[in-house]
PDB file of N, CA and C in Angstrom:
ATOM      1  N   UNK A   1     -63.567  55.787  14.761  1.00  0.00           N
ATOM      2  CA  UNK A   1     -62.961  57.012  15.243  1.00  0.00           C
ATOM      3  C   UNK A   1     -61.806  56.640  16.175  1.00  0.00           C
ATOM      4  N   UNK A   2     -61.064  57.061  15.873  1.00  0.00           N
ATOM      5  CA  UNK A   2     -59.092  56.654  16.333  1.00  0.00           C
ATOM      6  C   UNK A   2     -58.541  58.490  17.129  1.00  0.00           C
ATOM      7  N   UNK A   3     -58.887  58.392  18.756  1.00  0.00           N
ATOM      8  CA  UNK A   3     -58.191  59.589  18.979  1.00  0.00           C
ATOM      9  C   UNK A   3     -56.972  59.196  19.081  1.00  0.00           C
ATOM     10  N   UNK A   4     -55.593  60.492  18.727  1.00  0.00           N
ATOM     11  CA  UNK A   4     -54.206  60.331  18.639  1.00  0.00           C
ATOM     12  C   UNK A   4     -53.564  61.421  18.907  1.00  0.00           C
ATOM     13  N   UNK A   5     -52.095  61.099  19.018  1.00  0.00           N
ATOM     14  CA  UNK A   5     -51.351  62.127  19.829  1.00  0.00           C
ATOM     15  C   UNK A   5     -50.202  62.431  18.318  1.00  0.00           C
ATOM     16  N   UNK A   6     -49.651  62.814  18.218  1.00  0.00           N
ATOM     17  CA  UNK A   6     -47.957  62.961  16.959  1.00  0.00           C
ATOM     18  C   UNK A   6     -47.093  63.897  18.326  1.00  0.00           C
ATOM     19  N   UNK A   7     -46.155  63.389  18.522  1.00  0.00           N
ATOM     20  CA  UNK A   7     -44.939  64.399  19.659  1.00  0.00           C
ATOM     21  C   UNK A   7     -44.089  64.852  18.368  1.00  0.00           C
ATOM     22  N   UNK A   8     -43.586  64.201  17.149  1.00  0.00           N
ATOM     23  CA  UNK A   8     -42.597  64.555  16.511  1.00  0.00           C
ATOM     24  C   UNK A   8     -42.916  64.856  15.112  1.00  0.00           C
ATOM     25  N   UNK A   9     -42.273  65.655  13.877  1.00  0.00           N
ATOM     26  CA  UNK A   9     -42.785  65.523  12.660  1.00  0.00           C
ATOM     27  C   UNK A   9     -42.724  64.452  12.109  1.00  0.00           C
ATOM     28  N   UNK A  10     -41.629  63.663  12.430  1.00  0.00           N
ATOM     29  CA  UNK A  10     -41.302  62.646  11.363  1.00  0.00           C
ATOM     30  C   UNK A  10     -42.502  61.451  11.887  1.00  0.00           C
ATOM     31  N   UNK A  11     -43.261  61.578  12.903  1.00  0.00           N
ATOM     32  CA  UNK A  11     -44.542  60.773  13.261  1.00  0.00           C
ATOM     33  C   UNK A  11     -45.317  61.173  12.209  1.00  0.00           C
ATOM     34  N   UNK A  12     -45.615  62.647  12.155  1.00  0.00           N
ATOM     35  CA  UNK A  12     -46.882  63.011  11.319  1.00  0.00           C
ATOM     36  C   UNK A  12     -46.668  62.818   9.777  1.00  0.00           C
ATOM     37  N   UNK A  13     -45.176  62.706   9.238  1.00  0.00           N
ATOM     38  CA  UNK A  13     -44.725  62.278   7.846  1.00  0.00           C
ATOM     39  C   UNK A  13     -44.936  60.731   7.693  1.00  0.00           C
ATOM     40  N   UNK A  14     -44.597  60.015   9.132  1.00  0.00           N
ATOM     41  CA  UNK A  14     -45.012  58.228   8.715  1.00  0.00           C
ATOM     42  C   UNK A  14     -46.493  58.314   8.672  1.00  0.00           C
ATOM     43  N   UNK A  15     -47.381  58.973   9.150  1.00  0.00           N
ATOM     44  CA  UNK A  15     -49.163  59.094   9.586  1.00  0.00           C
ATOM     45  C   UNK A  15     -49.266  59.430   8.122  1.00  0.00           C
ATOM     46  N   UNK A  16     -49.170  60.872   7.435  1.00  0.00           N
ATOM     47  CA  UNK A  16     -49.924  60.856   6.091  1.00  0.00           C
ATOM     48  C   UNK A  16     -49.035  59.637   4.935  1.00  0.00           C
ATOM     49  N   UNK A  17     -47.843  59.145   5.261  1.00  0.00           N
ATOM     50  CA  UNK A  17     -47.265  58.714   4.054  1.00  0.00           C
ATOM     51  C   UNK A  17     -48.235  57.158   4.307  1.00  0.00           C
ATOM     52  N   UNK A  18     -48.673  56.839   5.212  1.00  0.00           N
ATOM     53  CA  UNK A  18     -49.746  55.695   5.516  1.00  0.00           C
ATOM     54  C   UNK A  18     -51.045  55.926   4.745  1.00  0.00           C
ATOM     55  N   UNK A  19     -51.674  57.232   5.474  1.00  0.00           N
ATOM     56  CA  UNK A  19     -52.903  57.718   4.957  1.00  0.00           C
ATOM     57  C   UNK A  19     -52.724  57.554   3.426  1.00  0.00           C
ATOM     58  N   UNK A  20     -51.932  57.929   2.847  1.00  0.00           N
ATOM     59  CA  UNK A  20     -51.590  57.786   1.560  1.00  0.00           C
ATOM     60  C   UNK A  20     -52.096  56.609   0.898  1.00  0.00           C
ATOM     61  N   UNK A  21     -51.451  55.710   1.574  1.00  0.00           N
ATOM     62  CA  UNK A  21     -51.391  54.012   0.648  1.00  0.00           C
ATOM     63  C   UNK A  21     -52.681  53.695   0.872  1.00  0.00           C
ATOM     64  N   UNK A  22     -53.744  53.955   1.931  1.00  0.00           N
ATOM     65  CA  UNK A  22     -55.324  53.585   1.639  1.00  0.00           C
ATOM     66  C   UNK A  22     -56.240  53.886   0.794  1.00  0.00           C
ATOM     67  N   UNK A  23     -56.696  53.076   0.025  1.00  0.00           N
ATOM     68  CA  UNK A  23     -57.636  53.520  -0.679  1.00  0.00           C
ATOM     69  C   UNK A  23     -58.828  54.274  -0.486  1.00  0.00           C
ATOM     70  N   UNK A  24     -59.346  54.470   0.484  1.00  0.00           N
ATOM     71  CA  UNK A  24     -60.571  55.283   0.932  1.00  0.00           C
ATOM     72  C   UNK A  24     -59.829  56.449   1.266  1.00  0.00           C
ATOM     73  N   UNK A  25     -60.820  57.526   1.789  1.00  0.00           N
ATOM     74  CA  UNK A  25     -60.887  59.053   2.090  1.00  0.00           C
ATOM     75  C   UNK A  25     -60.450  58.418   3.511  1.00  0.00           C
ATOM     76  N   UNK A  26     -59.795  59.504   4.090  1.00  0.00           N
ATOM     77  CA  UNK A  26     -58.855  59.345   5.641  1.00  0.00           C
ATOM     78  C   UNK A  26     -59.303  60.797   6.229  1.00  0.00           C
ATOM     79  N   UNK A  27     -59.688  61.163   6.955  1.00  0.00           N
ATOM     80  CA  UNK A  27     -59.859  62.819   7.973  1.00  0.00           C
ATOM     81  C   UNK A  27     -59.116  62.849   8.934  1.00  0.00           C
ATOM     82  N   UNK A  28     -58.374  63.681   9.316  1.00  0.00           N
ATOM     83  CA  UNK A  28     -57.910  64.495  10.550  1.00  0.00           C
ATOM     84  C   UNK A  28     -59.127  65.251  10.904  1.00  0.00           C
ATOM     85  N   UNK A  29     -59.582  65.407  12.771  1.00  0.00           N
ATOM     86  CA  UNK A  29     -60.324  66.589  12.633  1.00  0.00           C
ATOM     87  C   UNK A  29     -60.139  66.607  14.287  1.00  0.00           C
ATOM     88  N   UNK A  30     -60.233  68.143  14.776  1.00  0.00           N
ATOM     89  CA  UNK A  30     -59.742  68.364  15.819  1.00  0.00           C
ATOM     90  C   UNK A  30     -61.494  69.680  16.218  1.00  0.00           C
ATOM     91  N   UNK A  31     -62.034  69.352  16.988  1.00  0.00           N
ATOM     92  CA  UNK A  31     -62.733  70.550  16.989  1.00  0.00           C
ATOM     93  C   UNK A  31     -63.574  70.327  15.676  1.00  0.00           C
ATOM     94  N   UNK A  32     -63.655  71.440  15.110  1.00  0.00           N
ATOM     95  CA  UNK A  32     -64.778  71.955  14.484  1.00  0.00           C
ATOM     96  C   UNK A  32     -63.762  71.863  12.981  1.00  0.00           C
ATOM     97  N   UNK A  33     -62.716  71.538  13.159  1.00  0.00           N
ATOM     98  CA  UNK A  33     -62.049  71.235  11.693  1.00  0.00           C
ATOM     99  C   UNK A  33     -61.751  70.250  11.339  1.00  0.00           C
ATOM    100  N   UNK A  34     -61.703  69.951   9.871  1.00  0.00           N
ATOM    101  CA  UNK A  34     -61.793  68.527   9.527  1.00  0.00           C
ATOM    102  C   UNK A  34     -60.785  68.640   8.099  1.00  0.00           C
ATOM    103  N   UNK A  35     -59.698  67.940   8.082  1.00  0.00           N
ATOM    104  CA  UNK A  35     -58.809  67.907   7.010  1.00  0.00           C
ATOM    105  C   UNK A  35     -58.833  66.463   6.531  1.00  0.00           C
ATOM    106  N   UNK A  36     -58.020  66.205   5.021  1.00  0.00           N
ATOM    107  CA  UNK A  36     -57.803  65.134   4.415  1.00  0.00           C
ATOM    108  C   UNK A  36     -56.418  64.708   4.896  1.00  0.00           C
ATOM    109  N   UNK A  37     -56.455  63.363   5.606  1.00  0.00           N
ATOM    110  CA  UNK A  37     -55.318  63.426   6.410  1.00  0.00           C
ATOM    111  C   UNK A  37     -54.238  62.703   5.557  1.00  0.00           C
ATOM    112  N   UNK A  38     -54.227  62.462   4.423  1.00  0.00           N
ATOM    113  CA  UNK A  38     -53.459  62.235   3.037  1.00  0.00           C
ATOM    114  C   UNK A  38     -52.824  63.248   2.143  1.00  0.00           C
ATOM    115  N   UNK A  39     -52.462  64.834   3.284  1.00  0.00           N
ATOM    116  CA  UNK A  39     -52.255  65.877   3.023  1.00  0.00           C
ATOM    117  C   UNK A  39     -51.414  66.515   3.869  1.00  0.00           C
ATOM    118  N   UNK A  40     -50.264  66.807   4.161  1.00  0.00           N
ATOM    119  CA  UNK A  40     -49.158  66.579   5.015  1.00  0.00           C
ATOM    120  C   UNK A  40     -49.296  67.953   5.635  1.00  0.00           C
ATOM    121  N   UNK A  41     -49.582  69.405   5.053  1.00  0.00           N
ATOM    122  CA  UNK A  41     -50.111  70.564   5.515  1.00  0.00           C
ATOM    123  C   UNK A  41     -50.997  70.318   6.077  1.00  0.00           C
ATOM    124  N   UNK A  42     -52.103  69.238   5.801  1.00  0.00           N
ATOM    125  CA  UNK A  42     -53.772  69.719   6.824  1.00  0.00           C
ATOM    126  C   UNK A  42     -53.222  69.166   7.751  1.00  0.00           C
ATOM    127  N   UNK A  43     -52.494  68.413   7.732  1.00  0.00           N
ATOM    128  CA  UNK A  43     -52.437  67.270   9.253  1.00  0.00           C
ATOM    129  C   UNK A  43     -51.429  67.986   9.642  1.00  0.00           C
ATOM    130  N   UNK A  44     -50.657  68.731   9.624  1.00  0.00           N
ATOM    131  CA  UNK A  44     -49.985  68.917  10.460  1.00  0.00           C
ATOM    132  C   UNK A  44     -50.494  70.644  10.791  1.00  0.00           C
ATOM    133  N   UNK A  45     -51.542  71.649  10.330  1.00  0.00           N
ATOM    134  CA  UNK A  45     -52.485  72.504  10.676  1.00  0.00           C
ATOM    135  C   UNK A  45     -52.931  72.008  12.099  1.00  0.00           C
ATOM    136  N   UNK A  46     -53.529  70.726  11.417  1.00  0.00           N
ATOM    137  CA  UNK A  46     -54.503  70.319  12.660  1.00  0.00           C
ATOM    138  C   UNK A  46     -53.950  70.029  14.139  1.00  0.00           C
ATOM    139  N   UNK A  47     -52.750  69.475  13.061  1.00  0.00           N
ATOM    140  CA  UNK A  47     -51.577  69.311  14.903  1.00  0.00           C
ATOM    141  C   UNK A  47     -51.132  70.475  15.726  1.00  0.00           C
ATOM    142  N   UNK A  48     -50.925  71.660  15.005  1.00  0.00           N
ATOM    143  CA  UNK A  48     -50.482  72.782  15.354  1.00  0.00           C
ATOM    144  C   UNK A  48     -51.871  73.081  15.840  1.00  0.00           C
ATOM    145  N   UNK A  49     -53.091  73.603  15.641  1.00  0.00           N
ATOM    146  CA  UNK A  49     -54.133  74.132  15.976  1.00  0.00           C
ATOM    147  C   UNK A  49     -54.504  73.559  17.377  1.00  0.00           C
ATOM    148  N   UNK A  50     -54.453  72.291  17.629  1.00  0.00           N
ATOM    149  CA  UNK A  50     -54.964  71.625  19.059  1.00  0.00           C
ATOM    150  C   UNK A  50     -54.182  70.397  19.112  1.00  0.00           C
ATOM    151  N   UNK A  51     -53.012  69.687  19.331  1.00  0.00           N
ATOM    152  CA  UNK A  51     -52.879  68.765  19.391  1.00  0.00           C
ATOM    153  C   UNK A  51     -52.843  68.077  20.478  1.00  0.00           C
ATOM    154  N   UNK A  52     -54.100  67.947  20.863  1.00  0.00           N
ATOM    155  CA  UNK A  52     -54.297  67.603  22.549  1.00  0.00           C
ATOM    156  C   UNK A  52     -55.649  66.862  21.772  1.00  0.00           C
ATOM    157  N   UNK A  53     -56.557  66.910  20.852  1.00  0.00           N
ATOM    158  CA  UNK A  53     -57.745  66.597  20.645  1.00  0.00           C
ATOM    159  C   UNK A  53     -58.081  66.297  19.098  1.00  0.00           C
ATOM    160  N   UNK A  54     -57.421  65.103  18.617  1.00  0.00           N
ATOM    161  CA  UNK A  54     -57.300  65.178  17.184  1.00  0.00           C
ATOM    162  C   UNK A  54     -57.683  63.085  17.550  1.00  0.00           C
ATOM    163  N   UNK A  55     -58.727  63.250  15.991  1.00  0.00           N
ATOM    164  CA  UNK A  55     -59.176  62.430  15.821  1.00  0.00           C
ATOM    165  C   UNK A  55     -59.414  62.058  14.227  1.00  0.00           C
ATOM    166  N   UNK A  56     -58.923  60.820  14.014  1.00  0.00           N
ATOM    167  CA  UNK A  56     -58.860  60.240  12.723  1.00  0.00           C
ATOM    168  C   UNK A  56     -60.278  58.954  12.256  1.00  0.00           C
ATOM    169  N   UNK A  57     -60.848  59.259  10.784  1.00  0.00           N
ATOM    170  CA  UNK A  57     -61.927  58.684  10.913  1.00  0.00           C
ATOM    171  C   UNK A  57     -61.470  58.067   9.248  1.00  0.00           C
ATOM    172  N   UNK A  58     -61.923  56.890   9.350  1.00  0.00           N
ATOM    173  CA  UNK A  58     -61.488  56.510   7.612  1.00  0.00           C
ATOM    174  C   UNK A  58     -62.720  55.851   7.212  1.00  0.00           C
ATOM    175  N   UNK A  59     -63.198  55.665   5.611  1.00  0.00           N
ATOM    176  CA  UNK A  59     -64.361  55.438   5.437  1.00  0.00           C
ATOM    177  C   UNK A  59     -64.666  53.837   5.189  1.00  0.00           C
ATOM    178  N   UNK A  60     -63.407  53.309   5.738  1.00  0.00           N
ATOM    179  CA  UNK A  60     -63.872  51.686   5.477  1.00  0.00           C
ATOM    180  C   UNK A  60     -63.255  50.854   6.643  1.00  0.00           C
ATOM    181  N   UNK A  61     -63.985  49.489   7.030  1.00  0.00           N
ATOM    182  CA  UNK A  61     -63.510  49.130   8.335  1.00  0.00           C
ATOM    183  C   UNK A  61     -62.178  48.384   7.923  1.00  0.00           C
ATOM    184  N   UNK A  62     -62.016  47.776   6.998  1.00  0.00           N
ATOM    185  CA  UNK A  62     -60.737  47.469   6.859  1.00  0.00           C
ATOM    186  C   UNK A  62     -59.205  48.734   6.730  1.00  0.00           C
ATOM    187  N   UNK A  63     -59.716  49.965   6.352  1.00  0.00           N
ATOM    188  CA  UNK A  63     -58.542  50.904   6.481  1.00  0.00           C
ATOM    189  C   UNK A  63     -58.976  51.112   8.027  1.00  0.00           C
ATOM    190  N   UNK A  64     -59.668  51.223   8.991  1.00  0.00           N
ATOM    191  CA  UNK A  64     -59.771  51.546  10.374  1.00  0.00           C
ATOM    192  C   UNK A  64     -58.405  50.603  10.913  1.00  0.00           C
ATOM    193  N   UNK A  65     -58.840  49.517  10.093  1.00  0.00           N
ATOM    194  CA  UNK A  65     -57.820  48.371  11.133  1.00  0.00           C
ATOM    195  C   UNK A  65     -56.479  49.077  10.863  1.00  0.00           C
ATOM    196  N   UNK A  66     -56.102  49.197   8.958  1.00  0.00           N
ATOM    197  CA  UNK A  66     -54.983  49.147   9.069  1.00  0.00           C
ATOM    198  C   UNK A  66     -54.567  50.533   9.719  1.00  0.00           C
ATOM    199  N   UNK A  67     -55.114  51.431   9.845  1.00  0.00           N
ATOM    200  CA  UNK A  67     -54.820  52.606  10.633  1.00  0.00           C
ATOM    201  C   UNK A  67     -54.752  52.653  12.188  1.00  0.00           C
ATOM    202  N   UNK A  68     -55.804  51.919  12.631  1.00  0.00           N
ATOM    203  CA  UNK A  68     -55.118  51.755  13.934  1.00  0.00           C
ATOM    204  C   UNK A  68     -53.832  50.805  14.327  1.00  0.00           C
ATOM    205  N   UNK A  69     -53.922  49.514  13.594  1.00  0.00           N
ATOM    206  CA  UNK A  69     -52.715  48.693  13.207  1.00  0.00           C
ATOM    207  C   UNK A  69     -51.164  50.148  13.504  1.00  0.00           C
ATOM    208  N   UNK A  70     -51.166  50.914  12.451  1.00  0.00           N
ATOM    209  CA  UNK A  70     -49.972  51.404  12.506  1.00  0.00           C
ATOM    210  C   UNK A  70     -49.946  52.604  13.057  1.00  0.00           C
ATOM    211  N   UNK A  71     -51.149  53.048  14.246  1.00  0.00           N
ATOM    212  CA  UNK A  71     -50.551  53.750  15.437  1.00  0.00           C
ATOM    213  C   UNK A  71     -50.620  53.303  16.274  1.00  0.00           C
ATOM    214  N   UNK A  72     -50.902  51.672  16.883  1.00  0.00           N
ATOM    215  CA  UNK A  72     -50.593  51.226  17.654  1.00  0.00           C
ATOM    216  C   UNK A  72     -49.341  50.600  17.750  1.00  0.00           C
ATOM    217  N   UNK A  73     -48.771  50.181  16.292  1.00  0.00           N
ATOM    218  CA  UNK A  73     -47.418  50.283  16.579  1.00  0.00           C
ATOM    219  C   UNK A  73     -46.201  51.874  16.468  1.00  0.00           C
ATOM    220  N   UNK A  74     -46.851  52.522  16.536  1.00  0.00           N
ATOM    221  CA  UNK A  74     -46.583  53.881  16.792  1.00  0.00           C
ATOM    222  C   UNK A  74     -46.493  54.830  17.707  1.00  0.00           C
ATOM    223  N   UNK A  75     -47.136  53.819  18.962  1.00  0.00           N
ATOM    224  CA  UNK A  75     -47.644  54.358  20.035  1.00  0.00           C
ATOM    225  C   UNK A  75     -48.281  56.115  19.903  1.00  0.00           C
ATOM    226  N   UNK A  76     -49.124  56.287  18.645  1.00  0.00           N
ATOM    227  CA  UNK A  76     -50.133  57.287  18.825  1.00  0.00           C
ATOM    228  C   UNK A  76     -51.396  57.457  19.158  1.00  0.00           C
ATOM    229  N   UNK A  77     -51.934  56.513  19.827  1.00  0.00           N
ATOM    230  CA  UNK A  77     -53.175  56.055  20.099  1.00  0.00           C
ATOM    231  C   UNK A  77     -53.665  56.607  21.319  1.00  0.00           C
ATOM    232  N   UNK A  78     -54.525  57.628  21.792  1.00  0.00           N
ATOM    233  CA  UNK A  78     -54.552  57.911  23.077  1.00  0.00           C
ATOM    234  C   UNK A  78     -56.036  57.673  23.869  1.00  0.00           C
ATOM    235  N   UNK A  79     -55.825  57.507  25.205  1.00  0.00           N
ATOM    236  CA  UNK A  79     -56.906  56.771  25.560  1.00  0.00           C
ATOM    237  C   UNK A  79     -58.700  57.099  25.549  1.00  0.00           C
TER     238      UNK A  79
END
């Protein structure tokens, strides 16, 4: 579980065009909602709905890495 911040769109267009290239299932979920974050509308729903409390979960530890990998060079990673 990876909590994260997006300030800009073109963050949340590099985030799903990532989510994309993994082979496993990827979630956005903020609250009580939970989107496919390989879906450029849910994720950016979810950003609009709360983006103070959004958390990304992927179903394999090697996509964890590469997902945190590229919001830590993204600086979307929040503490």
């Amino acid at each position: 579980m990876l909590k994260v911040t997006f300030k800009e769109v073109k963050d949340i267009q590099a985030f799903v065009d990532m989510a994309s290239k993994l082979n496993g299932k990827v979630y956005i979920k903020s609250g009580e909602y939970t989107m496919n974050a390989k879906s450029l509308l849910g994720v950016m729903a979810i950003v609009e709905q709360n983006p103070n409390d959004i958390v990304i979960e992927t179903e394999s530890e090697e996509d964890t890495q590469t997902m945190f990998t590229f919001l830590m060079e993204g600086r979307h990673l929040k503490d």
